[in-house]
Protein backbone atom coordinates (compact mmCIF):
# COMPACT_ATOMS: atom_id res chain seq x y z
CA UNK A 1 -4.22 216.06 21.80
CA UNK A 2 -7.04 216.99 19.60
CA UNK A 3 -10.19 218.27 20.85
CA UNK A 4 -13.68 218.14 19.34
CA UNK A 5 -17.05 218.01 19.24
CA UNK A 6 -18.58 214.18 18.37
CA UNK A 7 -20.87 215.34 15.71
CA UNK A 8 -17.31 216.83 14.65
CA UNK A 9 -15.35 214.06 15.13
CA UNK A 10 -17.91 211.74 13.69
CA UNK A 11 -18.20 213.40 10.18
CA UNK A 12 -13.88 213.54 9.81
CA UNK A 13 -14.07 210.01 10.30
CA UNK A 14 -16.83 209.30 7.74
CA UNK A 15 -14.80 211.84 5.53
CA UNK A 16 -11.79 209.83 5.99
CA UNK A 17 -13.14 206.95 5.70
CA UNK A 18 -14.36 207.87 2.53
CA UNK A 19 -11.07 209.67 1.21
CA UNK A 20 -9.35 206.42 1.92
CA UNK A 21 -11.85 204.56 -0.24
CA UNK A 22 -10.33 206.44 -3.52
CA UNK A 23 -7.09 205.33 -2.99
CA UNK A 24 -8.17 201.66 -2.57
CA UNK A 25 -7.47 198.99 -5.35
CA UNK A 26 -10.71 197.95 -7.69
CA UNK A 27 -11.63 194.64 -6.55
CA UNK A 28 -14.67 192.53 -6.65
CA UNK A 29 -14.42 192.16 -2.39
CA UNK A 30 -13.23 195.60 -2.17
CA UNK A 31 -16.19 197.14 -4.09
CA UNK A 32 -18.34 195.15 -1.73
CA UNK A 33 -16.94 195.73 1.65
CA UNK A 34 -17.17 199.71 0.49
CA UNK A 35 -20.12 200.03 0.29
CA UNK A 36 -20.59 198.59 3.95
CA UNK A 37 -17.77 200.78 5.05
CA UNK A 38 -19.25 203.92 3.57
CA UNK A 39 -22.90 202.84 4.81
CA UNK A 40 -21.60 202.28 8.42
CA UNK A 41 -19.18 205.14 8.96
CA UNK A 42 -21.79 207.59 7.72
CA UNK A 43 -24.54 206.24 10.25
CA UNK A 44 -22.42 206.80 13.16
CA UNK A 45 -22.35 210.47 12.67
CA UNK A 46 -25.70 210.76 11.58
CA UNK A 47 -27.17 208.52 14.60
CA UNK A 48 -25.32 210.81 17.03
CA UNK A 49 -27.04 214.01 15.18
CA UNK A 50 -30.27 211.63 15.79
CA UNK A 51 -29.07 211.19 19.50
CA UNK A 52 -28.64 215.03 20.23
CA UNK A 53 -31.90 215.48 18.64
CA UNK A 54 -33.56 212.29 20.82
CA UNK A 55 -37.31 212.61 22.58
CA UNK A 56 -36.37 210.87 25.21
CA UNK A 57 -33.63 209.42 27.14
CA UNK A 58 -34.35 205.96 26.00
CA UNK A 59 -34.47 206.98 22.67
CA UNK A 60 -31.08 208.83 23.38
CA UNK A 61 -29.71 205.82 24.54
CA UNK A 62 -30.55 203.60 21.43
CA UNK A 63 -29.59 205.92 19.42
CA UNK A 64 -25.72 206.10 20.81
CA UNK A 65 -26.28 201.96 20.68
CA UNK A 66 -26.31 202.29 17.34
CA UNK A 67 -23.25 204.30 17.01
CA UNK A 68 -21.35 201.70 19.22
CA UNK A 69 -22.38 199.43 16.93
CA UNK A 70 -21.59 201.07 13.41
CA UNK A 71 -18.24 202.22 14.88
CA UNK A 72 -17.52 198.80 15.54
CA UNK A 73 -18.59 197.46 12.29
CA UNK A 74 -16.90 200.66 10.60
CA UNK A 75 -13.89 199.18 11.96
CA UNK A 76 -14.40 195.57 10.67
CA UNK A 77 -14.77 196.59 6.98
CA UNK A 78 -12.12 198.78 7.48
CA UNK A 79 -9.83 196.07 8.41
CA UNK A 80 -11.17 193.35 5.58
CA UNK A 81 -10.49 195.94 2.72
CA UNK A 82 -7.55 194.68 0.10
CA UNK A 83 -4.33 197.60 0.19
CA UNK A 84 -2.57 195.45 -1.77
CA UNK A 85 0.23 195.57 1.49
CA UNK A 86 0.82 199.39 0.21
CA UNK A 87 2.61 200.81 3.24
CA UNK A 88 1.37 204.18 2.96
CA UNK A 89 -2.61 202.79 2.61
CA UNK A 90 -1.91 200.51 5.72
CA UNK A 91 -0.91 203.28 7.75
CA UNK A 92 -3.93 204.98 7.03
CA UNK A 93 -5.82 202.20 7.42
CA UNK A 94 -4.73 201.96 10.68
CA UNK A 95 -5.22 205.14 11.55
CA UNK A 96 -8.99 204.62 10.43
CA UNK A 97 -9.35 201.64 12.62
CA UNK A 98 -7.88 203.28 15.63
CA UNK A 99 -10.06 206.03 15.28
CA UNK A 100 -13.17 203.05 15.01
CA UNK A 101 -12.16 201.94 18.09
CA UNK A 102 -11.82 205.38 19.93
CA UNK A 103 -15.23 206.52 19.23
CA UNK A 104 -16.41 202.84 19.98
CA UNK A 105 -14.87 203.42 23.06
CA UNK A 106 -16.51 206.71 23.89
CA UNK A 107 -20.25 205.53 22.83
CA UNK A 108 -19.34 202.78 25.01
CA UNK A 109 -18.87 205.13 27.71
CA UNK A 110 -21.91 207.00 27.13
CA UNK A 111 -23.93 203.77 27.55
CA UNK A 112 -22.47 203.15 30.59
CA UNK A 113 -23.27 206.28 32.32
């Protein structure tokens, strides 16, 4: 089991994310849906640096909303994007979307507590 800190885990994934774009066929949906993947897997990790950095704890809390929420749209794009049924991309793909729905899961669990 890996261990890390979110602000940690939260730029990998936006790296990833982002690696994972390269290797992506050059299609008129693709190009669009990239751009919302790269917009949306970059906020979470920089609305969780926001969130450590918050005034207040209401501020805190919208902040890690707002991760919930690009996580979960992260994982969206992620799943419209074209591999072209590539085995290899589809694996990583799904590795991607897993690790959407992990850190969906955890903001999640912030805002609960």
């Amino acid at each position: 089991m890996k261990t890390y800190d979110l602000e940690d885990r939260t730029f990998e994934f936006a790296n990833n994310a982002r690696a994972f774009i390269k290797k992506l066929p050059k299609t008129t949906a693709n190009t669009e849906d990239i751009k919302q993947l790269v917009r949306a897997s970059g906020s979470v990790g920089a609305n969780y640096i926001e969130a450590n950095e918050a005034i207040s704890k209401k501020d805190f809390m919208y902040r890690i909303k707002i991760c919930r929420k690009e996580s979960k749209e992260s994982r969206f794009f992620l799943r419209l994007l074209d591999t072209n049924n590539e085995a290899e991309l589809n694996k990583e793909r799904a590795g991607l979307v897993l690790e959407a729905m992990e850190l969906t899961k955890i903001f999640g669990s912030i805002v609960n507590k």
